[in-house]
Protein backbone atom coordinates (compact mmCIF):
# COMPACT_ATOMS: atom_id res chain seq x y z
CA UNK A 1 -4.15 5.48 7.36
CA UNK A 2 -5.77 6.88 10.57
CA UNK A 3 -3.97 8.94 12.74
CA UNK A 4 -3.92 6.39 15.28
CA UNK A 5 -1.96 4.32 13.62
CA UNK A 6 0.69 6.92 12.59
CA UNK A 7 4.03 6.48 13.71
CA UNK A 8 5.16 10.10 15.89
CA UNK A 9 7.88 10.84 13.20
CA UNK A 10 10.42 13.80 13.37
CA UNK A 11 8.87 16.34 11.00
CA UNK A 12 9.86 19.62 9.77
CA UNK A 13 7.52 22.21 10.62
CA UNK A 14 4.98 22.91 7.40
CA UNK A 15 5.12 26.81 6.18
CA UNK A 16 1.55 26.58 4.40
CA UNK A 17 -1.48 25.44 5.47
CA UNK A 18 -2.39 21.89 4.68
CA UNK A 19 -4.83 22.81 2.00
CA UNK A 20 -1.38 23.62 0.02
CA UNK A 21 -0.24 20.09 -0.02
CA UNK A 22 -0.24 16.65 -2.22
CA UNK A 23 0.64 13.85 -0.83
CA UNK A 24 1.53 10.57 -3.65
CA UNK A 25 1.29 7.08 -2.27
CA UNK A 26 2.32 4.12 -3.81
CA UNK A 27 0.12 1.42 -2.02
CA UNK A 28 -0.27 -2.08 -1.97
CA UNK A 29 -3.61 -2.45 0.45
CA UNK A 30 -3.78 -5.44 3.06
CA UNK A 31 -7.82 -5.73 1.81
CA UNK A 32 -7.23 -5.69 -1.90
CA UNK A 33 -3.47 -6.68 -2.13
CA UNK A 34 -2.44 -9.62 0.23
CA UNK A 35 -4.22 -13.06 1.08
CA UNK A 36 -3.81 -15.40 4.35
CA UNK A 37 -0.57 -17.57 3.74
CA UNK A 38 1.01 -20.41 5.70
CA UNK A 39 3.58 -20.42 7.80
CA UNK A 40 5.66 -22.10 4.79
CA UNK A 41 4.53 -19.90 2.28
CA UNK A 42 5.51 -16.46 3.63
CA UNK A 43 9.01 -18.00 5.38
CA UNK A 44 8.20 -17.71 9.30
CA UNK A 45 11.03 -17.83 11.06
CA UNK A 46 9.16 -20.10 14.04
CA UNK A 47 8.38 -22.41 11.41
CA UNK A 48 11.31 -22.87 9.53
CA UNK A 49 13.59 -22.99 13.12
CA UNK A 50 10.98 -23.45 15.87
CA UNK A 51 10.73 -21.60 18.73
CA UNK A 52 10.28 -21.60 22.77
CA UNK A 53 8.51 -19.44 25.25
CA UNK A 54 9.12 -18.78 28.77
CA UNK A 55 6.37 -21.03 30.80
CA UNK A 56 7.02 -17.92 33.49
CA UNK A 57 5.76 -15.67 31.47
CA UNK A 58 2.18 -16.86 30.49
CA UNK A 59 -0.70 -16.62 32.09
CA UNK A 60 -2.46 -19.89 33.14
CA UNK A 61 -5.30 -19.81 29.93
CA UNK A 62 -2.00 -19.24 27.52
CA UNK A 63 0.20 -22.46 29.20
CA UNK A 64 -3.54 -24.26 28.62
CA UNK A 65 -4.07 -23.09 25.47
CA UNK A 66 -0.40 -23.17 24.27
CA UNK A 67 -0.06 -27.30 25.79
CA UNK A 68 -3.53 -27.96 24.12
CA UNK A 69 -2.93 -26.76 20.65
CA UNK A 70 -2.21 -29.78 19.09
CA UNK A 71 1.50 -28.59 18.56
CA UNK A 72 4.11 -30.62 19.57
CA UNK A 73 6.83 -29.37 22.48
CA UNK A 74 9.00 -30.21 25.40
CA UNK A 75 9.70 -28.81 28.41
CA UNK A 76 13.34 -27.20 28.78
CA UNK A 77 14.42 -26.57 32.39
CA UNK A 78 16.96 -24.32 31.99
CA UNK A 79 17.46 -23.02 36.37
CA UNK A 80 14.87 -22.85 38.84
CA UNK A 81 11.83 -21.03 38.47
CA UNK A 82 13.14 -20.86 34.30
CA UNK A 83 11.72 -23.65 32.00
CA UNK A 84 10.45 -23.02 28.38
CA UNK A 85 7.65 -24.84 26.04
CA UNK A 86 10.01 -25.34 23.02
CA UNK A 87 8.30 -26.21 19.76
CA UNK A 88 10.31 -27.78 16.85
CA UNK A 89 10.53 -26.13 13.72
CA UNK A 90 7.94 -27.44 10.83
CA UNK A 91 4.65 -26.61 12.73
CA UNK A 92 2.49 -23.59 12.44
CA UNK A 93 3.14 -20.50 14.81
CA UNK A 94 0.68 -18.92 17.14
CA UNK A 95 0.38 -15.95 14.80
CA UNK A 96 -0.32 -17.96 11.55
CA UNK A 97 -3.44 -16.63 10.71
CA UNK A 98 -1.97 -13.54 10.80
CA UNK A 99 0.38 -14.03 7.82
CA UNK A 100 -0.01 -12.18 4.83
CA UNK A 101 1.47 -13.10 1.06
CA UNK A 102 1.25 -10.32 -1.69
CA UNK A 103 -1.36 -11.17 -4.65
CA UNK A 104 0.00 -10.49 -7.92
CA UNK A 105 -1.66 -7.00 -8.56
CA UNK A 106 -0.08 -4.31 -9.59
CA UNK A 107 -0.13 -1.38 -6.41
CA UNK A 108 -2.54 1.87 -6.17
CA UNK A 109 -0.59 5.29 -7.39
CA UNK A 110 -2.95 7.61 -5.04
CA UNK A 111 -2.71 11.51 -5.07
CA UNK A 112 -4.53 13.34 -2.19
CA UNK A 113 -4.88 16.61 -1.54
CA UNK A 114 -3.20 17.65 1.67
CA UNK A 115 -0.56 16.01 3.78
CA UNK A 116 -0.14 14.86 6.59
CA UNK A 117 -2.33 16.56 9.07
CA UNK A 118 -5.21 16.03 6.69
CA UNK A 119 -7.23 17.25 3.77
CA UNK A 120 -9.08 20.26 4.72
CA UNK A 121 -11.42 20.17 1.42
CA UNK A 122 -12.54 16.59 2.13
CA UNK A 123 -11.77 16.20 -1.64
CA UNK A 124 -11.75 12.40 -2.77
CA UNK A 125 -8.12 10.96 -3.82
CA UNK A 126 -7.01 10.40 -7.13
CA UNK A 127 -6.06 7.25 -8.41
CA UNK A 128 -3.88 6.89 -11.67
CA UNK A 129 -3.86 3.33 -13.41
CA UNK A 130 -0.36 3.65 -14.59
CA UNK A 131 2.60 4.44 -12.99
CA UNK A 132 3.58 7.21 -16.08
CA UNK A 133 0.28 9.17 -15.18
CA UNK A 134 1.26 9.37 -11.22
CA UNK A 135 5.00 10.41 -12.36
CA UNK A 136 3.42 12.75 -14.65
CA UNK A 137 0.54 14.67 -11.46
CA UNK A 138 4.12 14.42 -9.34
CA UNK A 139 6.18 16.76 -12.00
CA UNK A 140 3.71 19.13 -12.79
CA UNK A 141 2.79 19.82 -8.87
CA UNK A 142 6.55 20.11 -8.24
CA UNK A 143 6.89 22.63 -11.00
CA UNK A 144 3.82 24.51 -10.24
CA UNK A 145 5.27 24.53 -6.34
CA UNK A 146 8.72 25.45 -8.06
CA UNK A 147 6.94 28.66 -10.19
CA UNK A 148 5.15 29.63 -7.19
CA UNK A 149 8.59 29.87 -5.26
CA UNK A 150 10.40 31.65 -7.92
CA UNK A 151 7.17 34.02 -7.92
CA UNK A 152 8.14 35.21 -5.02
């Protein structure tokens, strides 16, 4: 994950340098991991109870493209100057292509060196094929970080 799209999280101040780090992943990769879906198959709320917009608040290409998309709606007037496009449930959303539904694959047990500020050594991650192995890399890093400690 880039740094752009890392959420600003409340962190605890490292004591070592990042070189000093692992960090284990469990991951399940968008690319690799996921396929499109319908708006059936992954349970979209718009689809399975429809939905409405505020006319108001589009712009005049989004009313055109929204009116002229082949999807059924009315027009709810609900006080002057306030009127929706309200589609019935049962018809794709705007964002269907955007759905995702997981593939049957098992996920990626990653260990990289670092954490997360980055991997100074540019080393390439690790990736176990079973779950035991990653368990395993996790133990023996905490205990080495746990004799290191007691070293003093």
């Amino acid at each position: 994950m880039s740094s752009s799209n890392v959420r600003h999280l409340n962190r605890v101040a490292p004591l070592m340098d990042p070189a000093a780090y692992k960090t284990y992943a469990v991951v399940a990769p968008v690319g690799t991991h996921f396929r499109r879906g319908t708006c059936a198959e992954t349970n979209c709320p718009h689809y399975l109870n429809g939905w409405r917009t505020r006319i108001e608040n589009l712009t005049p290409d989004l009313l055109h493209t929204a009116t002229h998309s082949g999807r059924q709606y009315t027009v709810q007037q609900v006080a002057e100057g306030e009127s929706y496009l309200v589609f019935p449930a049962g018809q794709p959303c705007f964002a269907a292509s955007e759905h995702r539904v997981r593939l049957d694959r098992p996920p990626l047990y990653v260990v990289r060196d670092g954490d997360w500020r980055g991997n100074p050594r540019g080393t390439k991650a690790r990736l176990h094929h079973r779950p035991e192995n990653w368990v395993e890399d996790f133990a023996e890093h905490q205990q080495a970080l746990a004799d290191e400690i007691k070293k003093g």
